[in-house]
C-alpha atoms as a PDB file:
ATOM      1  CA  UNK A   1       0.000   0.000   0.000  1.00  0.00           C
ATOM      2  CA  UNK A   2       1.311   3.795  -1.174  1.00  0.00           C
ATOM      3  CA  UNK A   3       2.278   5.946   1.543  1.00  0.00           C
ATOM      4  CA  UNK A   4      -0.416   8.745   0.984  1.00  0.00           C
ATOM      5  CA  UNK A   5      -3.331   5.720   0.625  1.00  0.00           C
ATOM      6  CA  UNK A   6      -1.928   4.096   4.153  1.00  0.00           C
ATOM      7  CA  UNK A   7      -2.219   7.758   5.880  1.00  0.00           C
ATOM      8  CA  UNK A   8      -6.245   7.887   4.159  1.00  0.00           C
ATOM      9  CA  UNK A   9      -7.681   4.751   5.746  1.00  0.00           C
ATOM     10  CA  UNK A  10      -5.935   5.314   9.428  1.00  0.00           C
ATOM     11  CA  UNK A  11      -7.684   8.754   9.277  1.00  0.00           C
ATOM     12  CA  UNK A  12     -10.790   7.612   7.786  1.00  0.00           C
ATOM     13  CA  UNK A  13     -11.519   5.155  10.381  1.00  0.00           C
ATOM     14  CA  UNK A  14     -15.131   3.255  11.228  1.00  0.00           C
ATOM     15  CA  UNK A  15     -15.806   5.506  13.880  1.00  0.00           C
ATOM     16  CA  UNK A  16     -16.588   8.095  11.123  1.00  0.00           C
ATOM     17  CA  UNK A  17     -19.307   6.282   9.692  1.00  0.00           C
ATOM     18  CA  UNK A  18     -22.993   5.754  10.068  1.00  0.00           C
ATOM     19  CA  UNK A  19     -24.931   2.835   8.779  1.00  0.00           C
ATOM     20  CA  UNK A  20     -27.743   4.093   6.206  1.00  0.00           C
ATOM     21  CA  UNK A  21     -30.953   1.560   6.399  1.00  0.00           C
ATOM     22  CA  UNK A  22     -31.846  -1.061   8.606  1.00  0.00           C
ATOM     23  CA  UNK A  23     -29.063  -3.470   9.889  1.00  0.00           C
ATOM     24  CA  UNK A  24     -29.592  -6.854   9.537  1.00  0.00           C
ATOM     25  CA  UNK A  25     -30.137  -7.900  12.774  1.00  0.00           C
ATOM     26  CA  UNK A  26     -32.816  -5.462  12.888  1.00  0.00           C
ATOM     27  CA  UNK A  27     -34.961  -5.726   9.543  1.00  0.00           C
ATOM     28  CA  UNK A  28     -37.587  -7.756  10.844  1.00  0.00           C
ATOM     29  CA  UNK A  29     -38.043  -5.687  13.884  1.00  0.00           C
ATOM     30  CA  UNK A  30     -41.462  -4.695  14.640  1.00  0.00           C
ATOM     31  CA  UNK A  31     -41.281  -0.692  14.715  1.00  0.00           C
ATOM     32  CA  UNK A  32     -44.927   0.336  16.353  1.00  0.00           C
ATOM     33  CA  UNK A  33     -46.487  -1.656  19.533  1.00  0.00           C
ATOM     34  CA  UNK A  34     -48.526  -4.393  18.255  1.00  0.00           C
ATOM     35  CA  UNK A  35     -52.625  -3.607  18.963  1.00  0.00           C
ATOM     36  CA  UNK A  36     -55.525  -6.397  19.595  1.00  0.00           C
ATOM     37  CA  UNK A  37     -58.192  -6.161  17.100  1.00  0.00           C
ATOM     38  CA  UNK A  38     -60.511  -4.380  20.057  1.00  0.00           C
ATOM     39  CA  UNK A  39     -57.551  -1.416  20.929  1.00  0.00           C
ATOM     40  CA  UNK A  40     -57.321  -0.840  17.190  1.00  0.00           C
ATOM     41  CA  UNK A  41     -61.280  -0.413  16.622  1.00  0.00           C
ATOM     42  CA  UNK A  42     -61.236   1.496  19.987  1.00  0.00           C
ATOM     43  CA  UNK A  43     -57.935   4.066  18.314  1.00  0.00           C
ATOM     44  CA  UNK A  44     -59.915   4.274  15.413  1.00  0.00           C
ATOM     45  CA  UNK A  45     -63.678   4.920  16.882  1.00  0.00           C
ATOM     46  CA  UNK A  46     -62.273   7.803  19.840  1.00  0.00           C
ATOM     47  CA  UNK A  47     -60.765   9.899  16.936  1.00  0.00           C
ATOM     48  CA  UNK A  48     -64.558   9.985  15.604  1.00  0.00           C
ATOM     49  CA  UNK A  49     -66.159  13.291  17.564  1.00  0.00           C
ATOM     50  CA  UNK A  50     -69.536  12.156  16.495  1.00  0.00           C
ATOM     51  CA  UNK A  51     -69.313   9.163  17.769  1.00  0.00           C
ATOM     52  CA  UNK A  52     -68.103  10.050  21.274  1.00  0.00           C
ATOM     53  CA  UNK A  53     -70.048  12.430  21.237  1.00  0.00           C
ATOM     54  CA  UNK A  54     -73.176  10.189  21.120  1.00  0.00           C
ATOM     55  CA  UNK A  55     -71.625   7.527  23.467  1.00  0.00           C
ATOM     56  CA  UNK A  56     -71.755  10.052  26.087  1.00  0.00           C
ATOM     57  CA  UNK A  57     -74.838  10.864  25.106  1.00  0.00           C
ATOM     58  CA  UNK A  58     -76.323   7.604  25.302  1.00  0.00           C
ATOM     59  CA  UNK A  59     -74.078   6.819  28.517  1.00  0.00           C
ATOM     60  CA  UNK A  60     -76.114   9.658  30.268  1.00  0.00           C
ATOM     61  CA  UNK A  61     -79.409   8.581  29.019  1.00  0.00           C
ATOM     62  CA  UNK A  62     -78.902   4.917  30.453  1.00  0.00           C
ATOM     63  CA  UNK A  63     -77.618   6.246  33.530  1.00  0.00           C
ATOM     64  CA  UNK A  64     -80.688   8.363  33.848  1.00  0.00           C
ATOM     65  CA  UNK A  65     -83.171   5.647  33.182  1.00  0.00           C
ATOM     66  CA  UNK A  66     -81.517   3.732  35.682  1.00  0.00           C
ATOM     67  CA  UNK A  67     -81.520   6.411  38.495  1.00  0.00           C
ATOM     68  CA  UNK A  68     -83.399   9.444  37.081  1.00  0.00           C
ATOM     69  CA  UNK A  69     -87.143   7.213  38.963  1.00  0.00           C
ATOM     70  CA  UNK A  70     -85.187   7.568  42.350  1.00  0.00           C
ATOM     71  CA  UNK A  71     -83.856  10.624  42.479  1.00  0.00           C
ATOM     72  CA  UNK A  72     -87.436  12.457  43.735  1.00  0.00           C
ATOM     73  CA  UNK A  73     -90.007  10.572  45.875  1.00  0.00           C
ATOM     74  CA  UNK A  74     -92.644  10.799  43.183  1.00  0.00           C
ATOM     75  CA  UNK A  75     -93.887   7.114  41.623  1.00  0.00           C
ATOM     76  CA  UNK A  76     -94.269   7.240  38.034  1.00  0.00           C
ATOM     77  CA  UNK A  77     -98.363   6.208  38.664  1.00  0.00           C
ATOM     78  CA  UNK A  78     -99.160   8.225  41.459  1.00  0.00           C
ATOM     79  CA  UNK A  79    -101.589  10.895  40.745  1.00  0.00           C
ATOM     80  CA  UNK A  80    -102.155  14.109  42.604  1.00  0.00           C
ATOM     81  CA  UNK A  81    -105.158  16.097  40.621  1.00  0.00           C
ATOM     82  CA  UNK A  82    -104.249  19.287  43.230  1.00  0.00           C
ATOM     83  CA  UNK A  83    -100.689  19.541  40.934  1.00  0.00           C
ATOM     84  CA  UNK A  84    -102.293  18.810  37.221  1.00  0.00           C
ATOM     85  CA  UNK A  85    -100.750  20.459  34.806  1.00  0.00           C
ATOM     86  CA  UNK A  86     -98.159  22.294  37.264  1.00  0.00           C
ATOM     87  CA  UNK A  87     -95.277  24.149  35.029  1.00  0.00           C
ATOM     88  CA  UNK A  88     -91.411  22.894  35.413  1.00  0.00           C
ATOM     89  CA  UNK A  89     -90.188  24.197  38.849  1.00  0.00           C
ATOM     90  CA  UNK A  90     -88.618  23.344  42.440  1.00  0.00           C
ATOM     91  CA  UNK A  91     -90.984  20.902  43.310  1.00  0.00           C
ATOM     92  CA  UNK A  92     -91.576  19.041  40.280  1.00  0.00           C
ATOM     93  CA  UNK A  93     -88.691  19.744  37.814  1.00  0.00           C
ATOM     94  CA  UNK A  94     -90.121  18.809  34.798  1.00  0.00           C
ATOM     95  CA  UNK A  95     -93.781  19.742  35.454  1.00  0.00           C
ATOM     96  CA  UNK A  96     -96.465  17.301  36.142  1.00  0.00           C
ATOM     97  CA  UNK A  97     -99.585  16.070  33.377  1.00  0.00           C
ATOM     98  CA  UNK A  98    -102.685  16.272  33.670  1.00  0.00           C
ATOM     99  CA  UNK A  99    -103.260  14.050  36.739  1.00  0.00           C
ATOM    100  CA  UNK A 100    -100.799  15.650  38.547  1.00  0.00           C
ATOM    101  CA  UNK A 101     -97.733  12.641  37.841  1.00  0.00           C
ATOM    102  CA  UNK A 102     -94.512  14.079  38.247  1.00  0.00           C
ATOM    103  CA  UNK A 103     -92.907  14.004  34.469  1.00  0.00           C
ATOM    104  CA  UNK A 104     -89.228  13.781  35.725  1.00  0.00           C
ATOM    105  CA  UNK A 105     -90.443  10.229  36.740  1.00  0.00           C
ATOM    106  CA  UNK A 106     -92.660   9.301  34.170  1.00  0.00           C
ATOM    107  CA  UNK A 107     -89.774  10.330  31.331  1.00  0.00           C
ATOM    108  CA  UNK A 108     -87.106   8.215  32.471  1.00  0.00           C
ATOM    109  CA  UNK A 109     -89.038   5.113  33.676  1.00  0.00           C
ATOM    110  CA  UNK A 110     -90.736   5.332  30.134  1.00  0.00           C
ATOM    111  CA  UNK A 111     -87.313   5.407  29.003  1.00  0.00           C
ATOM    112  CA  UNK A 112     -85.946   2.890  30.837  1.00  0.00           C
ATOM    113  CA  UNK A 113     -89.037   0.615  29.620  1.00  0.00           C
ATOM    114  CA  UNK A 114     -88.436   1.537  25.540  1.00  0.00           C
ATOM    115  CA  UNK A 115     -85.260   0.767  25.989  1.00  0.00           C
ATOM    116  CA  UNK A 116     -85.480  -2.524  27.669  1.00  0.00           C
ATOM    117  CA  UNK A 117     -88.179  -3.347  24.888  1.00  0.00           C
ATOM    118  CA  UNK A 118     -85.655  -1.944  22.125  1.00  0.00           C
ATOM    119  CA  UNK A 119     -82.595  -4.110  23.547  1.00  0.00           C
ATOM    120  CA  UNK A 120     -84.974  -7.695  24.124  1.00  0.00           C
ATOM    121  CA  UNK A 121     -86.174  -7.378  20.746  1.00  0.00           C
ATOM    122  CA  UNK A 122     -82.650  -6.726  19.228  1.00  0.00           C
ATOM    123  CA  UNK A 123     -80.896  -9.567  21.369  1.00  0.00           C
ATOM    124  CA  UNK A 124     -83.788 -12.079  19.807  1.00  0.00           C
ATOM    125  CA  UNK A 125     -83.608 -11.090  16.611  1.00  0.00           C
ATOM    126  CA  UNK A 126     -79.654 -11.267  16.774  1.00  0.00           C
ATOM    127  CA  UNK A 127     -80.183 -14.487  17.780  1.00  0.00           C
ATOM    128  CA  UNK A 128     -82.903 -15.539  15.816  1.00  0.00           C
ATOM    129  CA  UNK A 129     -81.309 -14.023  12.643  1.00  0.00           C
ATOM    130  CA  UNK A 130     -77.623 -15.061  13.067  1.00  0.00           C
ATOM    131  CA  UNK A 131     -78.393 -18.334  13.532  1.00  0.00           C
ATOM    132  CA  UNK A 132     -80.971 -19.122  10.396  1.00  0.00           C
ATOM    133  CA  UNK A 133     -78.323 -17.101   8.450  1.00  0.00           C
ATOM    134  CA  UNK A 134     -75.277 -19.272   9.112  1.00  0.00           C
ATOM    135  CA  UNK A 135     -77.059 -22.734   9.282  1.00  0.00           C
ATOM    136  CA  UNK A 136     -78.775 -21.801   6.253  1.00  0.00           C
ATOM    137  CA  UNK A 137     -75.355 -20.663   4.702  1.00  0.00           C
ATOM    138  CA  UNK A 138     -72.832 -23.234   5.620  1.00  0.00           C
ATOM    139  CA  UNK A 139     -75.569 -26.363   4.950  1.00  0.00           C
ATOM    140  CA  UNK A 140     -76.783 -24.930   1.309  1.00  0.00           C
ATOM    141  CA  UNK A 141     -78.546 -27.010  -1.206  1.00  0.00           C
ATOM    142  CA  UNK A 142     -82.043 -27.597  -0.976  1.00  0.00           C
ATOM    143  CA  UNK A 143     -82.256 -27.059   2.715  1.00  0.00           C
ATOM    144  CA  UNK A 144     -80.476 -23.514   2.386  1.00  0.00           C
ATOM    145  CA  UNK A 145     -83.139 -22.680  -0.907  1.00  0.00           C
ATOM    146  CA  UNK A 146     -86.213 -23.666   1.551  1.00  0.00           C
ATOM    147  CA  UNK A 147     -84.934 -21.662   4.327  1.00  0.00           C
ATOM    148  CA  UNK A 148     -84.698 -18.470   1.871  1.00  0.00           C
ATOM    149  CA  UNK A 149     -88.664 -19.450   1.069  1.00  0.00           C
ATOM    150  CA  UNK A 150     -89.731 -18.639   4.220  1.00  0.00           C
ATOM    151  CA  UNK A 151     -87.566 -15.480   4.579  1.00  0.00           C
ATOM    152  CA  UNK A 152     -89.172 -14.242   1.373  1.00  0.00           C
ATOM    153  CA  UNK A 153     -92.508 -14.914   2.447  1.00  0.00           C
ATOM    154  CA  UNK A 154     -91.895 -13.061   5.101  1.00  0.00           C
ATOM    155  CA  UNK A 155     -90.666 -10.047   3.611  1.00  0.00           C
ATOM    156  CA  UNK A 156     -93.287 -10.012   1.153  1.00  0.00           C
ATOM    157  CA  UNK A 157     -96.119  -9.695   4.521  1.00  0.00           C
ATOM    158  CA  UNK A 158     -95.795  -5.782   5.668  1.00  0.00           C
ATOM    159  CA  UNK A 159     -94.288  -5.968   9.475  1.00  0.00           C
ATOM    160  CA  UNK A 160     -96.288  -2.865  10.436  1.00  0.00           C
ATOM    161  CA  UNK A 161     -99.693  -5.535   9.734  1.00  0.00           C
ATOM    162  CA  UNK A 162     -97.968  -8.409  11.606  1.00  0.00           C
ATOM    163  CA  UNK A 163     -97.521  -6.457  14.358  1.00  0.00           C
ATOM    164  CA  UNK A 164    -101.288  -4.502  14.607  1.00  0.00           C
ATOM    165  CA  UNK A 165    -102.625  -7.943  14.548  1.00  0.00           C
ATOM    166  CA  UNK A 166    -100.704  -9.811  16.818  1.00  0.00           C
ATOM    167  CA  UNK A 167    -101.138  -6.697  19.435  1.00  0.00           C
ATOM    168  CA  UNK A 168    -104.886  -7.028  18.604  1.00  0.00           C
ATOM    169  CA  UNK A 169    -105.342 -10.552  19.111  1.00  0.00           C
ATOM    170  CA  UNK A 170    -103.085 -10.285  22.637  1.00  0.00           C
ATOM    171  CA  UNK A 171    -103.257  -8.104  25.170  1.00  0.00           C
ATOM    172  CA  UNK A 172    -101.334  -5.086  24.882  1.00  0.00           C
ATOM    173  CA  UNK A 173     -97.559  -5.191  26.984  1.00  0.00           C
ATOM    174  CA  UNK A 174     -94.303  -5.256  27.049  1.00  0.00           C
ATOM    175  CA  UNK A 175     -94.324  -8.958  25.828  1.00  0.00           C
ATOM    176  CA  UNK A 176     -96.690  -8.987  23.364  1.00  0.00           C
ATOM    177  CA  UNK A 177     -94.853  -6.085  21.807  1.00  0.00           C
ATOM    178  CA  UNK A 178     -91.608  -7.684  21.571  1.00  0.00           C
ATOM    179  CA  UNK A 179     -92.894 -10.750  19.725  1.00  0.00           C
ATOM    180  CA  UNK A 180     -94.690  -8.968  17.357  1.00  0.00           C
ATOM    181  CA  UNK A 181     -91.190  -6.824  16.601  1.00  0.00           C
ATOM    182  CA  UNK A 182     -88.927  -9.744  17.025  1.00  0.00           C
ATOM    183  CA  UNK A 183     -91.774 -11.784  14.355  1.00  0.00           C
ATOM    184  CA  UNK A 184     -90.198 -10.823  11.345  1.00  0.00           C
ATOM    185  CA  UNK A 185     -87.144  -8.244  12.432  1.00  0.00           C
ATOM    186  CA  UNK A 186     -84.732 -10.926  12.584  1.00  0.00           C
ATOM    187  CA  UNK A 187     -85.286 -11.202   8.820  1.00  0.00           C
ATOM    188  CA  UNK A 188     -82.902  -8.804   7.882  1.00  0.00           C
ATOM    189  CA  UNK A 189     -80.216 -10.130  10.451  1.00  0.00           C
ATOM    190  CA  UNK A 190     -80.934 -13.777   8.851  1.00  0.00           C
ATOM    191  CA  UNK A 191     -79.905 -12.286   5.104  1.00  0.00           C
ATOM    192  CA  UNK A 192     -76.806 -10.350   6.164  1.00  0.00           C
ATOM    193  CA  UNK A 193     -75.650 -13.436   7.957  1.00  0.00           C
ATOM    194  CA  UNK A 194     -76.242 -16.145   5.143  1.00  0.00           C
ATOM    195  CA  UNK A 195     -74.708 -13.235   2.671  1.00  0.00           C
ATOM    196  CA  UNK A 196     -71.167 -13.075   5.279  1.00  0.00           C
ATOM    197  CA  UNK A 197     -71.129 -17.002   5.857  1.00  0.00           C
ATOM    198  CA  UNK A 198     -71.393 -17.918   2.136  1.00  0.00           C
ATOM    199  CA  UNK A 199     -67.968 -15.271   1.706  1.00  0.00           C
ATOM    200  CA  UNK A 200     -65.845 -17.347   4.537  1.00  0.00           C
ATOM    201  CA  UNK A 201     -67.292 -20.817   4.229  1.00  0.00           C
ATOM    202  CA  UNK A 202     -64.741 -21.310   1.124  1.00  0.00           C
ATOM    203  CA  UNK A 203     -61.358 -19.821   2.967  1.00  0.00           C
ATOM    204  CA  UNK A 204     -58.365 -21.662   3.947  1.00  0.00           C
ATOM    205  CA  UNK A 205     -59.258 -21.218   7.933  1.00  0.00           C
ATOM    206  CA  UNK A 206     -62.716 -22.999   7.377  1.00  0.00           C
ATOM    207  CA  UNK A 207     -61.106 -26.074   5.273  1.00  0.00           C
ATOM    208  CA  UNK A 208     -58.597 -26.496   7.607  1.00  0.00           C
ATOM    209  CA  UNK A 209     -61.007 -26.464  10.477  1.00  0.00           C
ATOM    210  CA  UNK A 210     -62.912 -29.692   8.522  1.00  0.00           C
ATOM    211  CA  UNK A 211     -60.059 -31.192   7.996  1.00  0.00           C
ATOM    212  CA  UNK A 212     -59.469 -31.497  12.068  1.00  0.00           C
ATOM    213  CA  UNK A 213     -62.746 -32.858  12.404  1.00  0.00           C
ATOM    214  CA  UNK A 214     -64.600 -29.452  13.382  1.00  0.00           C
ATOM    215  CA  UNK A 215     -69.102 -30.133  12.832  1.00  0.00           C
ATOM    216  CA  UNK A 216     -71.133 -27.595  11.601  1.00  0.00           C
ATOM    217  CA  UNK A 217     -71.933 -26.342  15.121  1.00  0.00           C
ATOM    218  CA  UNK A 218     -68.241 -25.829  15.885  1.00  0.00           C
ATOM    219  CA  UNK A 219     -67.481 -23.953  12.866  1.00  0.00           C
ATOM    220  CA  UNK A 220     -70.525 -21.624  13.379  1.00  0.00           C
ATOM    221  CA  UNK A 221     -69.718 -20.748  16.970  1.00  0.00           C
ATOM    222  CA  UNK A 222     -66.243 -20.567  17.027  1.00  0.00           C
ATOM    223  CA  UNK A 223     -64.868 -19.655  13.104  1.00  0.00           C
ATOM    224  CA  UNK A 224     -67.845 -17.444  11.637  1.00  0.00           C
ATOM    225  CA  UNK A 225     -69.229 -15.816  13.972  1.00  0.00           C
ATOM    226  CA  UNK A 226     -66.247 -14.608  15.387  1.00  0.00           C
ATOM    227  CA  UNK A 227     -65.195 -13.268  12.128  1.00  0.00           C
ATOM    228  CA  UNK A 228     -68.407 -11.648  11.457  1.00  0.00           C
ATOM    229  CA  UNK A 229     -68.764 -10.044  14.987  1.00  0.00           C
ATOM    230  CA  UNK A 230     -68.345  -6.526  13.279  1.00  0.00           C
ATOM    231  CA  UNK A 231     -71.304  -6.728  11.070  1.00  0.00           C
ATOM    232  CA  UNK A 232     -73.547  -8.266  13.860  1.00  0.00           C
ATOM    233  CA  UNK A 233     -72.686  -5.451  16.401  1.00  0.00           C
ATOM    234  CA  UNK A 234     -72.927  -2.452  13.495  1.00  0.00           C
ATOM    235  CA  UNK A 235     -76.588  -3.940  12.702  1.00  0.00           C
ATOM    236  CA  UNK A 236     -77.733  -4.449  15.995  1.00  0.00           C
ATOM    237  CA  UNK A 237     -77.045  -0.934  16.950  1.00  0.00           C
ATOM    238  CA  UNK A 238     -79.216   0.020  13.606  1.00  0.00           C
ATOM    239  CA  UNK A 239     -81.625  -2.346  15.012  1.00  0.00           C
ATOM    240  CA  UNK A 240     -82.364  -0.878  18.570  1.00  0.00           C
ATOM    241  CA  UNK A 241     -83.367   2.977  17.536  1.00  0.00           C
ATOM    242  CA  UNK A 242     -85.378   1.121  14.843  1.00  0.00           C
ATOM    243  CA  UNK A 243     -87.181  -0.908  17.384  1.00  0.00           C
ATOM    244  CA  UNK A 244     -87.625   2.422  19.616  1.00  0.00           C
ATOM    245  CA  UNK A 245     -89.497   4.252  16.892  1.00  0.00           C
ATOM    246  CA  UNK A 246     -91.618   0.954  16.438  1.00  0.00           C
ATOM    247  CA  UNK A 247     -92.883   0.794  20.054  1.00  0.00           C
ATOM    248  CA  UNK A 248     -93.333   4.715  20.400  1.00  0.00           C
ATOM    249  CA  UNK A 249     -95.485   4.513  17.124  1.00  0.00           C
ATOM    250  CA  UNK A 250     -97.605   2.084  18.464  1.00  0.00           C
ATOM    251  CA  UNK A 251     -97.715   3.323  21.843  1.00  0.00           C
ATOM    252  CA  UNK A 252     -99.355   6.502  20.168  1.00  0.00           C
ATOM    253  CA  UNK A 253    -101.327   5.030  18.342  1.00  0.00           C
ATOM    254  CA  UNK A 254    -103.068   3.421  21.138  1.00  0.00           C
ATOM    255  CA  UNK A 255    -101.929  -0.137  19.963  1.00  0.00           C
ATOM    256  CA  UNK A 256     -98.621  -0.117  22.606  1.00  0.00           C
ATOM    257  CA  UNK A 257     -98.276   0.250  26.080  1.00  0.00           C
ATOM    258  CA  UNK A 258    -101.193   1.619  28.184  1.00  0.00           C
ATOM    259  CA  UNK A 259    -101.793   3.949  31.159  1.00  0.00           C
ATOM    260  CA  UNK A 260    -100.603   4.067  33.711  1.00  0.00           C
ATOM    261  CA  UNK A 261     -97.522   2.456  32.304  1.00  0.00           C
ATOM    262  CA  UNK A 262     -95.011   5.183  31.127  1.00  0.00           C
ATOM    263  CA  UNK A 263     -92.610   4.568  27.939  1.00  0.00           C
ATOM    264  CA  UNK A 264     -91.463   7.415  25.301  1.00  0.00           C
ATOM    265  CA  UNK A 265     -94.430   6.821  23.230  1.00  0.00           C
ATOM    266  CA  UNK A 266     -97.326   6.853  26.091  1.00  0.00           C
ATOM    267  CA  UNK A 267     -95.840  10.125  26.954  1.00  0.00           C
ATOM    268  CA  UNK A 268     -95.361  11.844  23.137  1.00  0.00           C
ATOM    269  CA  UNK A 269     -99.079  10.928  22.776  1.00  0.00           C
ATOM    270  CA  UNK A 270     -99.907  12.589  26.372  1.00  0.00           C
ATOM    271  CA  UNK A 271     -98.066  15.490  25.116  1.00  0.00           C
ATOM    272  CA  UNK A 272     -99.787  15.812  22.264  1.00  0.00           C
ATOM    273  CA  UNK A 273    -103.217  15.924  23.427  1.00  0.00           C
ATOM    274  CA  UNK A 274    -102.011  18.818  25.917  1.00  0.00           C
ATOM    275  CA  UNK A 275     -99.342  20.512  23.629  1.00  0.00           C
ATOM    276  CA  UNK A 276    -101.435  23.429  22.993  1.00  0.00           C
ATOM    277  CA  UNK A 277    -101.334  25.149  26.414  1.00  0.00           C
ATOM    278  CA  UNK A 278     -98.575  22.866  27.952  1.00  0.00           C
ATOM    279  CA  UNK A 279     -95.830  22.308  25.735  1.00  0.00           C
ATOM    280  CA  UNK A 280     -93.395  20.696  28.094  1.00  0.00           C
ATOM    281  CA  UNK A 281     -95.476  17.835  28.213  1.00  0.00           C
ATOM    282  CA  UNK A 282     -94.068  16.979  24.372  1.00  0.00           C
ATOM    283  CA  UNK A 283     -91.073  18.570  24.141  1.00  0.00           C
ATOM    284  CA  UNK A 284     -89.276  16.854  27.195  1.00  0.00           C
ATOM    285  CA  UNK A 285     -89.725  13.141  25.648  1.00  0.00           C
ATOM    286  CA  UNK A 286     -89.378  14.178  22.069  1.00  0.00           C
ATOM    287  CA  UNK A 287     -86.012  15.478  23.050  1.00  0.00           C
ATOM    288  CA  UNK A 288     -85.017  12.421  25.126  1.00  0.00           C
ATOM    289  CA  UNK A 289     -86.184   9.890  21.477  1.00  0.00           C
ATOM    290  CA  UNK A 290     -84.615  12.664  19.268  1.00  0.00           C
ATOM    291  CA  UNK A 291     -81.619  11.965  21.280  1.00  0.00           C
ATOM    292  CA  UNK A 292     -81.469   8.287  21.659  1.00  0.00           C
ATOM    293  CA  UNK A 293     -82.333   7.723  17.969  1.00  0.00           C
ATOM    294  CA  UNK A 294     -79.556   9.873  16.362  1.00  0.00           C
ATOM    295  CA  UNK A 295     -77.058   8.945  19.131  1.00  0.00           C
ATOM    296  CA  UNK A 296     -77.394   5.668  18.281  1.00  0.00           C
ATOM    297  CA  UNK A 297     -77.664   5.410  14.247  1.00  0.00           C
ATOM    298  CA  UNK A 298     -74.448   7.755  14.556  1.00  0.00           C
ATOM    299  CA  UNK A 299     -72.473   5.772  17.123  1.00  0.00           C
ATOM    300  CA  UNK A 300     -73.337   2.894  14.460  1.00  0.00           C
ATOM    301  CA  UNK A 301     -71.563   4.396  11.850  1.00  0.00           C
ATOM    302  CA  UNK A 302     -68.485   5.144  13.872  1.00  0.00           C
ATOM    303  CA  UNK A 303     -68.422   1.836  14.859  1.00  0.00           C
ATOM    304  CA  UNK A 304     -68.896   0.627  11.127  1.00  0.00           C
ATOM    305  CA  UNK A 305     -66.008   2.538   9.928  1.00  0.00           C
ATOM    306  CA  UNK A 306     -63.535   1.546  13.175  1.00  0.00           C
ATOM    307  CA  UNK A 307     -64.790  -1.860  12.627  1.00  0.00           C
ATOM    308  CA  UNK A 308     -63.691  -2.143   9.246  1.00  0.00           C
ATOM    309  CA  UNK A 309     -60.150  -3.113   8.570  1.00  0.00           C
ATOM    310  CA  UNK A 310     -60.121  -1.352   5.030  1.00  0.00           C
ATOM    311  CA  UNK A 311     -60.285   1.800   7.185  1.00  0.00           C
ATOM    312  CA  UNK A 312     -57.121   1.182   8.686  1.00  0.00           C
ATOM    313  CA  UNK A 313     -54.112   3.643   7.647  1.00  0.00           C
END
C-alpha cells in the first residue's frame, strides 16, 4: 500500500461512519407496539367526535333511566289532581300532566321501559337471525333454498300488519310487543348473515377447520361468527333505535303500552293531546327519542367505519 493511501484509511476510520438503512439484525423488527383487534377499533372509533359524542350521550341517558325514577319521591303512577298540569319548577322539575304525575319520573321510567323493549327485541332477533343465516349458509342445497322461502314470504307480509294484529289478538304489553317486533325483524339479520357465511365458508381457515374434524356447530360458533362479529354489532345498533321508533309509534297510536304504564311513546301521545297550552309535556320526551335515535344510528356508523379493517391507515 502507497504511503499517501496508508495515511487515508488510518484517518478515515469506522468511527466516522454511520450505517444508512436497517441493519440486519434489525430488519424484521417490529417498529410500532402491536394492537388487539378491540384497541385498534377502539384508536380508530375515539378519533370519531360524532361518535363520542353520542356515546356520552347515550351513557347519560342509560344512567338516567336507571336512576333518574329515584332521584325524587314521586312514583311514576301516582296521581295528585291538586298539581295537574303544574309548570317545570322546584318541586316538580319537569312539570307534572294532567293528573298531577310528576314528568321527571314518568320520562325516564318510560325510558328505561323503551329501551329494555328496544334491547330484548334486538338480542332475539340477533339471535334468531344469526343463527338461520349461518345454518342456512354453511348447509346450502335444498335445505339452504327452503330456508330463503320462508324469509321471502316473510318479507313479502308488511311488518307494520304483523304487528297490529298480533297486538290485537293479545293483550297489549311489554311482551306482546316484543314478539310482534322480534316476528319478522330478525329477517334482515338472517340475510346479512347467510350473505357473510357464504364469503368465509370457502377460505383456507374454514377447510382447515374440517379437515381437524370441526361439525357444523363448531365452525358456526367458534370460526364465523367470530369473524363476522363486526357486522352483527354495526346492525344491531341500527336495530335498537329502529325498534324504539316501532314501540313509540304504536304506543301513540293506542296499539302499545297503556296507562298508567309510562314509555317514550305513552308520553309523546300525552303530550300531544295537551301541547297546545302545555308544551313541556311533548317537548321533554321528544327530546329524550330525538336523542337516543340519532345517538345511536351515529355511534353505528363510527363503529362501522372503526370496525372495518379497510379503514385502517
Amino acid at each position: 500500500m502507497k504511503p499517501i493511501e496508508k495515511r487515508m484509511s488510518e484517518e478515515l476510520s469506522d468511527d466516522l461512519f454511520e450505517v444508512v438503512g436497517r441493519e440486519g439484525q434489525a430488519s424484521e423488527q417490529i417498529d410500532r407496539p402491536q394492537l388487539s383487534s378491540f384497541k385498534d377499533s377502539w384508536m380508530r372509533l375515539s378519533k370519531n367526535k360524532g361518535a363520542l359524542i353520542s356515546l356520552v350521550v347515550l351513557a347519560v341517558v342509560f344512567l338516567l333511566a336507571i336512576f333518574g325514577p329515584y332521584m325524587n319521591e314521586y312514583k311514576y303512577y301516582e296521581t295528585d289532581y291538586a298539581a295537574a298540569y303544574q309548570p317545570p319548577g322546584e318541586e316538580h322539575w319537569l312539570g307534572t300532566d294532567k293528573f298531577g304525575r310528576d314528568q321527571w319520573t314518568r320520562i325516564w321510567e318510560g325510558t328505561r321501559i323503551s329501551l329494555f323493549i328496544a334491547i330484548l327485541a334486538a338480542l332475539l332477533d340477533l339471535f334468531i337471525g344469526v343463527t338461520y343465516g349461518a345454518v342456512s349458509a354453511l348447509i346450502g342445497g335444498k335445505t339452504d333454498n327452503m330456508m330463503q322461502r320462508v324469509i321471502e314470504i316473510l318479507v313479502g307480509i308488511p311488518n307494520l300488519i304483523i304487528i297490529i294484529l298480533l297486538i290485537m289478538l293479545m293483550k297489549p304489553g311489554i311482551l306482546t310487543i316484543t314478539i310482534a317486533m322480534v316476528i319478522t325483524g330478525w329477517v334482515n339479520m338472517a340475510r346479512l348473515m347467510r350473505a357473510q357465511i357464504f364469503k368465509l365458508k370457502e377460505q383456507e381457515f374454514v377447510l382447515a377447520a374440517r379437515s381437524l374434524g370441526a361439525g357444523n356447530k363448531r365452525l358456526i360458533v367458534h370460526h364465523l361468527i367470530p369473524n363476522t362479529i363486526g357486522i352483527i354489532v354495526i346492525n344491531m345498533m341500527f336495530t335498537i333505535p329502529s325498534a324504539i321508533f316501532t314501540e313509540a309509534f304504536l304506543s301513540f297510536i293506542g296499539l302499545g303500552l297503556q296507562e298508567p304504564t309510562a314509555s317514550l311513546g305513552v308520553l309523546i301521545n300525552d303530550g300531544f293531546q295537551g301541547m297546545r297550552n302545555h308544551f313541556y309535556l311533548l317537548l321533554y320526551p321528544a327530546i329524550v327519542i330525538v336523542a337516543i335515535m340519532v345517538s345511536f344510528n351515529i355511534l353505528a356508523d363510527g363503529m362501522r367505519d372503526a370496525l372495518d379493517p379497510r379503514m385502517r391507515k
